[in-house]
N, C-alpha and C. Protein backbone atom coordinates (compact mmCIF):
# COMPACT_ATOMS: atom_id res chain seq x y z
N UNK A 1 96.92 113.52 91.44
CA UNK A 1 97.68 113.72 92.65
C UNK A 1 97.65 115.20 93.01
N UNK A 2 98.60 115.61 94.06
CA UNK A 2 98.33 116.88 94.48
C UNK A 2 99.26 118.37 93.93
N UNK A 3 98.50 119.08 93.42
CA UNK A 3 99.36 119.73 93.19
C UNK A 3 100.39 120.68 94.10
N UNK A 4 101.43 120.66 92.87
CA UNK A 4 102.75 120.80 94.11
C UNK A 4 102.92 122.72 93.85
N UNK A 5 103.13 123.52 94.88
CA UNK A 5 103.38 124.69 95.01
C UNK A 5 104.47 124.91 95.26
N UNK A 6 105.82 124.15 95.98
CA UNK A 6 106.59 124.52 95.73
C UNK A 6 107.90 123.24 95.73
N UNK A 7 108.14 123.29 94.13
CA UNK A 7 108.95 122.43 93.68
C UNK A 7 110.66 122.66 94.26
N UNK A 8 110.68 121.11 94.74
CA UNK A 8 112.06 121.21 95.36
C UNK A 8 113.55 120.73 94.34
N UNK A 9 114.54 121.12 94.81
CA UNK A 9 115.72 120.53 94.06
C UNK A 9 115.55 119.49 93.37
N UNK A 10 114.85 118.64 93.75
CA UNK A 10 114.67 117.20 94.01
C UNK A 10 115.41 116.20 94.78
N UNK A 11 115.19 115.07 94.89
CA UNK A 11 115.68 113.93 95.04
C UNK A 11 116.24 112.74 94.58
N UNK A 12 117.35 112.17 95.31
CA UNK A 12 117.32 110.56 94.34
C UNK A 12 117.52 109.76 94.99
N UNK A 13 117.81 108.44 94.32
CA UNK A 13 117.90 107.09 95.94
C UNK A 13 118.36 106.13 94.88
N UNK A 14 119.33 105.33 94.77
CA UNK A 14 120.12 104.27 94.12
C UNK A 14 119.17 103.28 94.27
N UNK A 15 118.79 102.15 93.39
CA UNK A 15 118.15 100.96 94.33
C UNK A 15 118.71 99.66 93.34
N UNK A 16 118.95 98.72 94.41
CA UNK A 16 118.93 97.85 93.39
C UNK A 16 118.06 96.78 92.29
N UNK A 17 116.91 97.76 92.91
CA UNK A 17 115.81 96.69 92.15
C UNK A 17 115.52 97.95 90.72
N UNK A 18 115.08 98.73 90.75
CA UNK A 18 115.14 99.43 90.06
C UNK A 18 115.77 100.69 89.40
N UNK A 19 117.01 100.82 89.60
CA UNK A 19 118.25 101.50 89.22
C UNK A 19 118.10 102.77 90.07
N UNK A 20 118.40 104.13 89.44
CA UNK A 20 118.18 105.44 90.22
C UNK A 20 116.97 106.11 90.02
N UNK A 21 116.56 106.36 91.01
CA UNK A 21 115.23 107.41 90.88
C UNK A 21 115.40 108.77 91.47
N UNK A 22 114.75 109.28 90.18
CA UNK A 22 114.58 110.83 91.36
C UNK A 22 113.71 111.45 91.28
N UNK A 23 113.15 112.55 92.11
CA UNK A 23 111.80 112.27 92.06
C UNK A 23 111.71 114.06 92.92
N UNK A 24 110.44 114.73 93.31
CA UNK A 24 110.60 116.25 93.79
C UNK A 24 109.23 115.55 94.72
N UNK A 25 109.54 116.80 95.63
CA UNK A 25 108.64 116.06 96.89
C UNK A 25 106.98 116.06 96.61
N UNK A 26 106.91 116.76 95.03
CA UNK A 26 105.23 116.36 94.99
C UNK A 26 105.01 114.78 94.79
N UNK A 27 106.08 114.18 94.34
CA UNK A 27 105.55 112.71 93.78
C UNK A 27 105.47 111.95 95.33
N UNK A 28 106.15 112.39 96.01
CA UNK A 28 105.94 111.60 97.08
C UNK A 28 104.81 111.18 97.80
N UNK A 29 104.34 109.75 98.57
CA UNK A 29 103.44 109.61 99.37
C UNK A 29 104.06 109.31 100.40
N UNK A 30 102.65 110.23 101.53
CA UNK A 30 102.98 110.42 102.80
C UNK A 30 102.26 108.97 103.58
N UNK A 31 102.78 108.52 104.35
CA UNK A 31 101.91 107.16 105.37
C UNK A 31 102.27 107.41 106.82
N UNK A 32 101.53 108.21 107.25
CA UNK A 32 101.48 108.53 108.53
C UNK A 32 101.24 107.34 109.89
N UNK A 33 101.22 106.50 109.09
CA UNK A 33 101.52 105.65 110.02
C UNK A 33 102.31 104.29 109.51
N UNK A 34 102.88 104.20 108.62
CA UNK A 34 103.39 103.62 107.60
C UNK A 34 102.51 102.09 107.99
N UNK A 35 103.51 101.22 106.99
CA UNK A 35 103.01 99.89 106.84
C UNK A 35 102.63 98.97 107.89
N UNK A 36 101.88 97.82 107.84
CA UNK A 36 102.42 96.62 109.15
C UNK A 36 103.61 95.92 108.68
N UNK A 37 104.65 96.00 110.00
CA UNK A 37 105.47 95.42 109.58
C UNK A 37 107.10 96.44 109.20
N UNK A 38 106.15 97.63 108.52
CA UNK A 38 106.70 98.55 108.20
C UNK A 38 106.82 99.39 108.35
N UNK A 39 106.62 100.06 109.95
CA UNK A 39 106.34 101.39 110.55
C UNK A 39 107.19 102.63 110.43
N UNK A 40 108.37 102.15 109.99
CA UNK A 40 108.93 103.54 109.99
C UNK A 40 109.35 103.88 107.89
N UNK A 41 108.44 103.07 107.63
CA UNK A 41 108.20 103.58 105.91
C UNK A 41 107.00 104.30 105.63
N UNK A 42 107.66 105.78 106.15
CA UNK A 42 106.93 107.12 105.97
C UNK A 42 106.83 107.75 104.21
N UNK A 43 107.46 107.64 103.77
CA UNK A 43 107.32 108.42 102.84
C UNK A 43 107.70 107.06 101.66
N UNK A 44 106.50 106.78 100.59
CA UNK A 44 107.09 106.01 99.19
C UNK A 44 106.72 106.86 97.87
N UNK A 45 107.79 106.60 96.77
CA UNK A 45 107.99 107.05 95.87
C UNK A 45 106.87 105.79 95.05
N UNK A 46 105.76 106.32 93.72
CA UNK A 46 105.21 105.49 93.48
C UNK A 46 105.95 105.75 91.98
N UNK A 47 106.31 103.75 91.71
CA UNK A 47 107.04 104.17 90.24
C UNK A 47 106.58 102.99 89.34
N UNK A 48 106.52 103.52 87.91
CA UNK A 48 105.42 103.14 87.15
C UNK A 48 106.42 102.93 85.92
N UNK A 49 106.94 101.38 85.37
CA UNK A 49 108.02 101.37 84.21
C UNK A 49 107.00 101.29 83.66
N UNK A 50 106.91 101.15 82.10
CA UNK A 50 105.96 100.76 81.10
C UNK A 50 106.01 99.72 80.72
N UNK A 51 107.17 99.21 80.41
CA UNK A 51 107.26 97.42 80.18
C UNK A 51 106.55 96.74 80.80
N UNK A 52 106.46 97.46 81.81
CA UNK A 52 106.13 96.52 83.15
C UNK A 52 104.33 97.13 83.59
N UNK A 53 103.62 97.58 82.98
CA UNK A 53 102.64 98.33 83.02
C UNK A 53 101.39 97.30 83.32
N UNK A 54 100.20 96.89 84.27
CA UNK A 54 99.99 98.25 84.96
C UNK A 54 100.68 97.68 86.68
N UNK A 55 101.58 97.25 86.57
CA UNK A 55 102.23 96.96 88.01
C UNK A 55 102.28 98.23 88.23
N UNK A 56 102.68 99.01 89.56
CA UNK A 56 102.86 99.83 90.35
C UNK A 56 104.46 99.59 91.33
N UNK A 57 105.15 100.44 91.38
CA UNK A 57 106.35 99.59 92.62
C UNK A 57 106.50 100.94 93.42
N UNK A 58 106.54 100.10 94.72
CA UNK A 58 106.30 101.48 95.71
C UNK A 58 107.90 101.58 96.22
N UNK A 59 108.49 102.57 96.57
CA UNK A 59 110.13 102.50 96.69
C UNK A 59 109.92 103.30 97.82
N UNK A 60 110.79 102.82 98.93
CA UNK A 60 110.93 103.66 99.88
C UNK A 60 112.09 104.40 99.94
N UNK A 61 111.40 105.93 99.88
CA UNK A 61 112.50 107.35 99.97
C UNK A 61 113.49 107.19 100.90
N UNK A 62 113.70 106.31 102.09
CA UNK A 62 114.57 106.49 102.52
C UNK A 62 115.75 105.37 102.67
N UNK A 63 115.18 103.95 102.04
CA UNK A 63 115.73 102.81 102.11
C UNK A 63 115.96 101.87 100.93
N UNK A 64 117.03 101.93 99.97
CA UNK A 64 117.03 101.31 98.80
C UNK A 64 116.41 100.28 98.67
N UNK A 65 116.65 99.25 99.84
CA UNK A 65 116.50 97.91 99.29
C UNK A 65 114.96 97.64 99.82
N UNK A 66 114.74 98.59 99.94
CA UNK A 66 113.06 98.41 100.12
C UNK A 66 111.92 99.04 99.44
N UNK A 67 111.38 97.58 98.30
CA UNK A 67 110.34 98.36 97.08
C UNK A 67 109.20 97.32 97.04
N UNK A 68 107.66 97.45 97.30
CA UNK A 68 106.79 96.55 97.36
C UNK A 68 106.16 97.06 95.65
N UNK A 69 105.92 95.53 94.98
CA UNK A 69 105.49 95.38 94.01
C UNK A 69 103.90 95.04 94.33
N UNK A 70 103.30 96.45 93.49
CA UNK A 70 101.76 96.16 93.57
C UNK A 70 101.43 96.24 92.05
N UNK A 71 99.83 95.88 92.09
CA UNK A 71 98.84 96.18 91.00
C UNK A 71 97.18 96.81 91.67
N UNK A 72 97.15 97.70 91.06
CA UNK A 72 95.94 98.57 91.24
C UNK A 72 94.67 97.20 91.60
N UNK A 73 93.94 97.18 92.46
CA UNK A 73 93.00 96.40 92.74
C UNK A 73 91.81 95.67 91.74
N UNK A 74 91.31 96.82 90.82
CA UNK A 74 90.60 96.50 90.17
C UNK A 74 90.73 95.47 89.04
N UNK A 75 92.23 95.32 88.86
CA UNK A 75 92.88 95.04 87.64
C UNK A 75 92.79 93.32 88.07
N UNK A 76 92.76 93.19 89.25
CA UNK A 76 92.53 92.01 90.39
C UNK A 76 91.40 91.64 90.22
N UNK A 77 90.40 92.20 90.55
CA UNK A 77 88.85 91.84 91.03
C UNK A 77 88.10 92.64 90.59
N UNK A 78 87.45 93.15 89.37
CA UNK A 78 87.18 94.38 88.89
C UNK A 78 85.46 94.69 89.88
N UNK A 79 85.37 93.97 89.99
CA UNK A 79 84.12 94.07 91.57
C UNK A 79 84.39 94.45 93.13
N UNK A 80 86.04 94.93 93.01
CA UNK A 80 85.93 95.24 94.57
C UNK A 80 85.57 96.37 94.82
N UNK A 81 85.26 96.30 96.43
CA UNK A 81 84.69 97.25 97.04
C UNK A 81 85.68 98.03 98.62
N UNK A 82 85.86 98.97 98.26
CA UNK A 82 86.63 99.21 99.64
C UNK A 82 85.84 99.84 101.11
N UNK A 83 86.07 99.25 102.33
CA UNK A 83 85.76 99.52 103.47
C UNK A 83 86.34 100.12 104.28
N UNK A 84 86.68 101.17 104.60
CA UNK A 84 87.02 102.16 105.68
C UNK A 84 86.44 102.28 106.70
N UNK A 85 87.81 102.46 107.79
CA UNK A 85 87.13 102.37 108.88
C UNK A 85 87.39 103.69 109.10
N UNK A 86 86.83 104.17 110.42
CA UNK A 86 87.05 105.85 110.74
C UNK A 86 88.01 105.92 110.73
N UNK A 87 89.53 105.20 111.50
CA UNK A 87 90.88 105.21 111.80
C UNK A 87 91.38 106.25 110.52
N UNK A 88 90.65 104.99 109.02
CA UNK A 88 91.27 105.05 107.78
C UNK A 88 91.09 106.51 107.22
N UNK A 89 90.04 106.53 107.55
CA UNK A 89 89.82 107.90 107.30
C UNK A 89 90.33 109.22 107.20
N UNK A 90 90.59 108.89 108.92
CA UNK A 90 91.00 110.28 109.34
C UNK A 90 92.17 110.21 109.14
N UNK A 91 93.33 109.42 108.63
CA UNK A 91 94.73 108.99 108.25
C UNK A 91 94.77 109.82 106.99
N UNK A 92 93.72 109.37 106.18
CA UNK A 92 93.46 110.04 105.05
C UNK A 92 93.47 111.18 104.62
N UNK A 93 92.49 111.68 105.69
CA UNK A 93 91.87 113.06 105.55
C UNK A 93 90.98 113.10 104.77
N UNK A 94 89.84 112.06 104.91
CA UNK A 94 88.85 111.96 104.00
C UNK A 94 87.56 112.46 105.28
N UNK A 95 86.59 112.87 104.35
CA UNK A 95 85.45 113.50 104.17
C UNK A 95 84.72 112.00 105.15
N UNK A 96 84.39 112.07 106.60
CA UNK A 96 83.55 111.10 107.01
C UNK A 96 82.29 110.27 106.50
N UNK A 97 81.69 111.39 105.93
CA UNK A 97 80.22 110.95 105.39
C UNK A 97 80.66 110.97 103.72
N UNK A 98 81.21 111.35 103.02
CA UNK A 98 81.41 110.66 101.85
C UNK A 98 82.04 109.37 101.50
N UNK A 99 81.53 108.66 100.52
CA UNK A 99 82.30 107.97 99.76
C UNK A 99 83.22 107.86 98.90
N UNK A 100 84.67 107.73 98.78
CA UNK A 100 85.60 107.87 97.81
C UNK A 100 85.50 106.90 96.95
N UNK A 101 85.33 107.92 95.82
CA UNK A 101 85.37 106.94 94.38
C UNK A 101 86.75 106.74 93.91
N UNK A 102 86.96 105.02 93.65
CA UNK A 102 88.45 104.50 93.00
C UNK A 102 88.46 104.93 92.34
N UNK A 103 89.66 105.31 91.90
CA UNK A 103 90.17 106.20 90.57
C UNK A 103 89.87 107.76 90.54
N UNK A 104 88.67 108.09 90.91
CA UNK A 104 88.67 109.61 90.95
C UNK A 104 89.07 110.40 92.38
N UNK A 105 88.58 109.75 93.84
CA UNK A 105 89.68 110.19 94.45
C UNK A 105 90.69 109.43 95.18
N UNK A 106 90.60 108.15 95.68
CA UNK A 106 91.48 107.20 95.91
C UNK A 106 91.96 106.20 94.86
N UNK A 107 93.25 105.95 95.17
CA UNK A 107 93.79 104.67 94.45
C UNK A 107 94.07 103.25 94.93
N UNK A 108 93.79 102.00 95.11
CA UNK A 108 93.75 101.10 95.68
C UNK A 108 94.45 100.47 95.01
N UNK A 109 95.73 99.79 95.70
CA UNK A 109 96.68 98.84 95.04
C UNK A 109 97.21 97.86 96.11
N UNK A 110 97.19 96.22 95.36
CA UNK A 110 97.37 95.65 96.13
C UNK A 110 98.83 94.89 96.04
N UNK A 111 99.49 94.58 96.81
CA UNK A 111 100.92 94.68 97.60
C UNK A 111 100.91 92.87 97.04
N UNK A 112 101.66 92.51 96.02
CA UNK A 112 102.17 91.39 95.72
C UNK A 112 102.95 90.37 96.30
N UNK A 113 102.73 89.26 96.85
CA UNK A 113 103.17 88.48 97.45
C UNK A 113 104.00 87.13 96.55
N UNK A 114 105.36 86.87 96.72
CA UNK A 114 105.36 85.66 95.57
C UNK A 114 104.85 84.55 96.45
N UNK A 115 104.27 83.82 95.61
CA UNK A 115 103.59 82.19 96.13
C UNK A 115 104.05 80.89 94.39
N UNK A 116 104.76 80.07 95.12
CA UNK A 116 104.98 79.17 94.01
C UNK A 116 106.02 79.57 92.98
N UNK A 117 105.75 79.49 91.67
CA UNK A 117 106.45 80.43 90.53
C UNK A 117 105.31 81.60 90.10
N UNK A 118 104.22 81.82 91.16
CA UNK A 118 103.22 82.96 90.55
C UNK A 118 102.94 83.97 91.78
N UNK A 119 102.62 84.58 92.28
CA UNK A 119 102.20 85.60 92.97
C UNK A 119 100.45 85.44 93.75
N UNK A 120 100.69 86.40 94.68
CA UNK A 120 99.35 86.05 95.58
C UNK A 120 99.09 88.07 95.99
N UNK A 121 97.61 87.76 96.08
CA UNK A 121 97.80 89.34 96.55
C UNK A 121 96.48 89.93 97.28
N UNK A 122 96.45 90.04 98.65
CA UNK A 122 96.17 90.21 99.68
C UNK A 122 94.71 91.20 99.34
N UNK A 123 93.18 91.32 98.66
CA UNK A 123 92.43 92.22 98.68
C UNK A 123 92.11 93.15 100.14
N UNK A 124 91.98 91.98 100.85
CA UNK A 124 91.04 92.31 102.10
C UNK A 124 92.50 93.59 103.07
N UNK A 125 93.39 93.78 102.13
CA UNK A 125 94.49 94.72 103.01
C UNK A 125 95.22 95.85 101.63
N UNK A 126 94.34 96.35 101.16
CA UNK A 126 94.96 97.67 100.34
C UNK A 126 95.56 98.46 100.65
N UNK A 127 96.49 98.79 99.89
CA UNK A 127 97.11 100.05 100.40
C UNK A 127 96.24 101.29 99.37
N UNK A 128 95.54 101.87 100.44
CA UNK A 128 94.96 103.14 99.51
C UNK A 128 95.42 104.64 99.70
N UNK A 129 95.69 105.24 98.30
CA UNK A 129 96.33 106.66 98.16
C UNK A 129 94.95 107.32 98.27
N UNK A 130 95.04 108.35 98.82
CA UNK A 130 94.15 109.53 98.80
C UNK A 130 94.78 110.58 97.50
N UNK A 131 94.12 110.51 96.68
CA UNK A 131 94.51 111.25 95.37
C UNK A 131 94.38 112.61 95.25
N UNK A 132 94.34 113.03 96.25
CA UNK A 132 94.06 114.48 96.28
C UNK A 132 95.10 115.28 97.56
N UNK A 133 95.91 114.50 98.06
CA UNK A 133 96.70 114.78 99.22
C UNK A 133 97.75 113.97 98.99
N UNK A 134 98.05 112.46 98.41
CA UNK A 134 98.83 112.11 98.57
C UNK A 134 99.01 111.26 99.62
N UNK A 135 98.59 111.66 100.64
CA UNK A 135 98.22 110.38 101.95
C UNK A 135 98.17 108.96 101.66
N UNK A 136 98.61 107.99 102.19
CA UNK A 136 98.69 106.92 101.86
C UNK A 136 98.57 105.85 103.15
N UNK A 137 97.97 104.94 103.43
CA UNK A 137 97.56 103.67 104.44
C UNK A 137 97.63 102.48 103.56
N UNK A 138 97.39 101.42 104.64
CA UNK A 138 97.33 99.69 104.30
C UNK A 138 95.95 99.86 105.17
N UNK A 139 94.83 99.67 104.19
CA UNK A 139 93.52 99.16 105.23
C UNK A 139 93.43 98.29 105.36
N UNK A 140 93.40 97.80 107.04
CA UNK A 140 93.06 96.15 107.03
C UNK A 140 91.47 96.38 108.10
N UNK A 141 90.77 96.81 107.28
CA UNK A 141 89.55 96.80 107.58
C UNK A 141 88.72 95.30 107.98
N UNK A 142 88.47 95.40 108.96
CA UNK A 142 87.27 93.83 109.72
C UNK A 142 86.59 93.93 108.89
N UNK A 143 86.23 95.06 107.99
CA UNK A 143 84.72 94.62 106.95
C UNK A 143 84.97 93.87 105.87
N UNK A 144 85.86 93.58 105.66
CA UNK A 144 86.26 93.55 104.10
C UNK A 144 85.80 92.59 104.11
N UNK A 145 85.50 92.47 102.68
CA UNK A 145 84.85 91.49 102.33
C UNK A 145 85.55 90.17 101.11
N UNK A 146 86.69 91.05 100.44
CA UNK A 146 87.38 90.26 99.49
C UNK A 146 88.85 89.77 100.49
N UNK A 147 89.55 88.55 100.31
CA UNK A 147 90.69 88.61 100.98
C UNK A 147 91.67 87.65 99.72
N UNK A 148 91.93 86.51 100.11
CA UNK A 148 93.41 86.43 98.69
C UNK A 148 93.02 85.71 97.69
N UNK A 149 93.84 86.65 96.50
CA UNK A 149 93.88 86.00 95.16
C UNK A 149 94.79 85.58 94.75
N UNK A 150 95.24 84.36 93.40
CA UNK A 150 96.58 83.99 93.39
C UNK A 150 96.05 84.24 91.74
N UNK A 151 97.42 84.16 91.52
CA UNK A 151 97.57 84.14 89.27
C UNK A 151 97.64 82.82 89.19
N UNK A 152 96.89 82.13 88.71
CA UNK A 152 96.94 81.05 88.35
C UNK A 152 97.74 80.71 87.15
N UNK A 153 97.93 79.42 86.34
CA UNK A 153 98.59 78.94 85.16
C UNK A 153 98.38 80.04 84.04
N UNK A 154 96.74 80.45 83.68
CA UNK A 154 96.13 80.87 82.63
C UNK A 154 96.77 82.25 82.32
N UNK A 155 97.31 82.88 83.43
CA UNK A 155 97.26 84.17 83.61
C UNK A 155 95.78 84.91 84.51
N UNK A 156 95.51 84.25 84.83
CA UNK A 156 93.85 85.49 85.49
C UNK A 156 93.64 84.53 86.70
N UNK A 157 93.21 86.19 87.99
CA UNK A 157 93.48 85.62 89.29
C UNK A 157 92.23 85.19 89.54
N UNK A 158 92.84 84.54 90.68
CA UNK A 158 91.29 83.52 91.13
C UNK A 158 91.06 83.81 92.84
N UNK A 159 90.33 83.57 93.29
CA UNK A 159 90.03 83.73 95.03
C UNK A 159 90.46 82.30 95.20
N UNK A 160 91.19 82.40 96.50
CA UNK A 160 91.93 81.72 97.12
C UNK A 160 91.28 81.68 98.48
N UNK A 161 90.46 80.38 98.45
CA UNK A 161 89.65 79.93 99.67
C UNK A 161 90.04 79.47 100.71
């Protein structure tokens, strides 16, 4: 993530899903245009229990009762591929003619849906961090090529045709 130059008091936010957090404005991600659905969720706190490892829960800095439960993409489909569009890009602040590599400079996590007693989770619409800024989008790229997976009985997800 990005490094922070100048560390603030910090912050905190009660929630009821996951007790108190607090957090200094480097941990924060910025979404300049926030979610669908979710436009005025500018800024999420990304929080990481260990019990609960490798889920992801995104908490919004300004609204307790609002926390989307993800898992990093790969952990999903270890073959996906992400598609950006220019929009995404420039949201980003990514490099036009490069490619961002998962994990070294973006993070791709996908936004958990419950379905049944198991969960469903949306490929073809990531939310990807720019790991070097902090920037954060939901790509719902026309290219994509992967779209939903569910957890089946076994434990391991499957494409959902």
């Amino acid at each position: 993530m990005t490094l922070c130059l100048h560390q603030s008091a910090g912050f905190a936010i009660d929630t009821p899903h996951l007790g108190k957090i607090t957090w200094d404005s480097c941990s924060e991600l910025f979404l300049p245009v926030g979610l669908p659905g979710f436009e005025n969720e500018t800024r999420l706190i990304p929080v990481e229990v260990p019990a609960y490892r490798p889920l992801v829960f995104l908490q919004s800095a300004e609204h307790p009762g609002v926390c989307f439960v993800s898992l990093p993409v790969l952990t999903i489909c270890p073959g996906f591929e992400l598609h950006l569009t220019e929009d995404d890009r420039a949201n980003l602040l990514l490099d036009a003619a490069a490619q961002p590599a998962i994990g070294a400079d973006i993070l791709c996590l996908a936004i958990l849906l419950p379905s049944g007693g198991g969960a469903e989770a949306n490929l073809g619409a990531p939310v990807v961090i720019n790991l070097h800024n902090s920037r954060c989008i939901q790509s719902l790229s026309p290219q994509a090529v992967f779209g939903y997976y569910r957890l089946n009985d076994s434990g391991a997800w499957e494409a959902v045709c």
